[in-house]
Structure formats: structure tokens, C-alpha cells
Protein backbone atom coordinates (compact mmCIF):
# COMPACT_ATOMS: atom_id res chain seq x y z
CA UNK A 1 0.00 0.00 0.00
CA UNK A 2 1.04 3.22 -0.78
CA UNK A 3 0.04 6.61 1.12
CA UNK A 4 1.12 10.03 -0.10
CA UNK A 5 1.17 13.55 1.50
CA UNK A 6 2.41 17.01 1.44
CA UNK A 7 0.57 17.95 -1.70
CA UNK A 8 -0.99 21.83 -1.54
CA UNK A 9 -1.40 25.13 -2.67
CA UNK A 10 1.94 27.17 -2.82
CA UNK A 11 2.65 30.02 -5.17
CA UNK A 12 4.51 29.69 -7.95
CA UNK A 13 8.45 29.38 -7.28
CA UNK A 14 7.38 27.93 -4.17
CA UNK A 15 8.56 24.81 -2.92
CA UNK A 16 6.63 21.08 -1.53
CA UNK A 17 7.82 17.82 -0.49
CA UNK A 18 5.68 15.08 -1.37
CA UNK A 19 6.23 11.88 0.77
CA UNK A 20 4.93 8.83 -0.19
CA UNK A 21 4.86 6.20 2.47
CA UNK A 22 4.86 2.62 1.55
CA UNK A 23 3.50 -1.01 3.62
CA UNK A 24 3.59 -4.63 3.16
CA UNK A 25 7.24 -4.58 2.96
CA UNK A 26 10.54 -3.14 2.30
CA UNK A 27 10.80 -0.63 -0.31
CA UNK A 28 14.58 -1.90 -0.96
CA UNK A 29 13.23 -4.83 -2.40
CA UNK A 30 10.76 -3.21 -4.62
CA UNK A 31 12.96 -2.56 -8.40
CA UNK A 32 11.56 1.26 -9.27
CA UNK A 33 9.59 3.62 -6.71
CA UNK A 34 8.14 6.45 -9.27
CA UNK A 35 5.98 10.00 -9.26
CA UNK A 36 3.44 10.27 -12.27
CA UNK A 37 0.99 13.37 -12.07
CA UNK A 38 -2.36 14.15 -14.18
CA UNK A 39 -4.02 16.72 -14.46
CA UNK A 40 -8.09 15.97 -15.11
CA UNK A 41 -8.52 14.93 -18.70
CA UNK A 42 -5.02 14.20 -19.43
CA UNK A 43 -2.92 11.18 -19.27
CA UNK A 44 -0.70 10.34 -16.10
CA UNK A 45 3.03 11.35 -16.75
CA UNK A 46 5.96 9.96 -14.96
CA UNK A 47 7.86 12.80 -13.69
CA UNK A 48 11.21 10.81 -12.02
CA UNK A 49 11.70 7.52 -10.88
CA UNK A 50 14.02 5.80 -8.46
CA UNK A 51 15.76 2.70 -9.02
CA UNK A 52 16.92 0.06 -6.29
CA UNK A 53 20.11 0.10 -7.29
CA UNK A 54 20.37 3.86 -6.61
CA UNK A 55 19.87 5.52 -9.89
CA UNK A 56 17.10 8.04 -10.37
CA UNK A 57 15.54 8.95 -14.01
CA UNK A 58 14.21 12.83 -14.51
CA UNK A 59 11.51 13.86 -17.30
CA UNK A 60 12.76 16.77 -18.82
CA UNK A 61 10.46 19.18 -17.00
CA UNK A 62 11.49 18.08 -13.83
CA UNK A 63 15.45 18.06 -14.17
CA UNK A 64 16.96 20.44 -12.30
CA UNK A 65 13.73 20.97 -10.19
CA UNK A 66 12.64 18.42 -8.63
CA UNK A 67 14.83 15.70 -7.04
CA UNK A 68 13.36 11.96 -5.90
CA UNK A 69 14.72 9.76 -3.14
CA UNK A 70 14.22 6.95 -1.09
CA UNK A 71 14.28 6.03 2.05
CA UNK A 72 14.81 2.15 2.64
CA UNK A 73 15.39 2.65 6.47
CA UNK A 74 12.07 4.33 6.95
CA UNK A 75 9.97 2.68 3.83
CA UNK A 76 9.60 6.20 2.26
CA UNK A 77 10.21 8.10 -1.11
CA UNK A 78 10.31 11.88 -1.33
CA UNK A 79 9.54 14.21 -4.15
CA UNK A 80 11.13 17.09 -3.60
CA UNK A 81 10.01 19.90 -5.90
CA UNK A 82 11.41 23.80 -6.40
CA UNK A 83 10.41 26.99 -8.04
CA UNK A 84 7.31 25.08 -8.48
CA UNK A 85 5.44 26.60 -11.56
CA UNK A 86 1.84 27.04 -12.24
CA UNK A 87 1.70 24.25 -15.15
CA UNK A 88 2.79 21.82 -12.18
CA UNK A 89 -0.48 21.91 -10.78
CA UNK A 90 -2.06 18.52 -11.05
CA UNK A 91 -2.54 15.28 -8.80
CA UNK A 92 0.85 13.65 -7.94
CA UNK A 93 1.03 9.71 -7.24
CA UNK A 94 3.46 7.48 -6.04
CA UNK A 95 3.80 4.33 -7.52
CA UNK A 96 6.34 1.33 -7.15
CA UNK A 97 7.16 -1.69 -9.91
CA UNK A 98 8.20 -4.34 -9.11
CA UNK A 99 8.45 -7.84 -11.11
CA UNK A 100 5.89 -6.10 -13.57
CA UNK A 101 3.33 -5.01 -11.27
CA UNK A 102 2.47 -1.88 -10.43
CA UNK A 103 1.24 -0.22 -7.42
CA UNK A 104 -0.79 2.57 -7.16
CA UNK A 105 -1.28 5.35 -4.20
CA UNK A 106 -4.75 7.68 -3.89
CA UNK A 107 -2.63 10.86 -5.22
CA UNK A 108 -2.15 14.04 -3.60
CA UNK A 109 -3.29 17.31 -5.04
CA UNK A 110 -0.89 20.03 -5.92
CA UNK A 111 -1.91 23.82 -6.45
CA UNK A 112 0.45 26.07 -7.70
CA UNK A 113 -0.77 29.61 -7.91
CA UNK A 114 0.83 32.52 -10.45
């Protein structure tokens, strides 16, 4: 199961930290923990993703931005995200893959005013 917080409204170069905690085991056996968002009508986009073995994988529009890491010791990932920007705003979820499934959290919703 996967629960994420911190999502809310901030103005825009404003920073959030999203945290996404995860049960039924240890995330540093799960391969990828990842943060898609969607806005309503549109598809869900990955924005980073962190591998197990330490790597992490930015979409363009979040490089430089917006860093993801994990926490094996405490079962959590973090989204970190600066000078947020008004075409952030959308729901953010956590999600892990792991020998081809994936897992889904409820999403949390991020404002970003201009």
C-alpha cells in the first residue's frame, strides 16, 4: 500500500515535499519507486523515478527541479520539488514496480498559484 502527502497550494516558485509512504514490505526490495501526475482529462506522466540500485531517471520538466529519493530505512520516497510553476499543478502519485506489477497510491493534489 502506498500513502502520499504534502501535496498543496503554494505560489509559484514555491517549494513542496511530497512523501509517499509505503506497507507490506521493504521498499529496498521493490525494483523502481516512481511520481506520475495528471491533471483531469489528461494522461498520467511519470515525472522521475528511483531505481533500487540507486539511480534516479528525470523527465525533462522536472530536471533540475525536482529531485526523488528513497528512504529504505524508513519505507519512504520523497519528491522534492522547487520553483514550483503554475503548469505543475495537477494530482501527484506514487507508484512502485516491481516484477511487472504496479502499485498505485490515492494521489495528492498540488496547487500552484501565479
Amino acid at each position: 500500500q502506498l500513502v502520499e502527502s504534502g501535496g498543496g497550494l503554494v505560489q509559484a516558485g514555491g517549494s513542496l515535499r511530497l512523501s509517499c509512504l509505503v506497507s507490506g514490505g521493504s521498499i529496498a526490495n521493490i525494483d523502481i519507486m516512481r511520481w506520475f501526475r495528471q491533471v483531469p482529462g489528461g494522461p498520467r506522466d511519470r515525472v522521475a523515478s528511483a531505481i533500487s540500485d540507486g539511480s534516479t531517471d528525470y523527465r525533462d520538466f522536472a530536471k533540475g527541479r525536482f529531485s526523488i529519493s528513497r528512504d529504505n530505512a524508513k519505507n519512504m520516497v520523497y519528491l522534492q520539488m522547487n520553483n514550483l510553476k503554475p503548469e505543475d499543478t495537477a494530482v501527484y502519485y506514487c507508484n512502485s514496480l516491481h516484477w511487472g506489477t504496479n502499485t498505485w497510491g490515492q494521489g495528492t493534489q498540488v496547487t500552484v498559484s501565479s
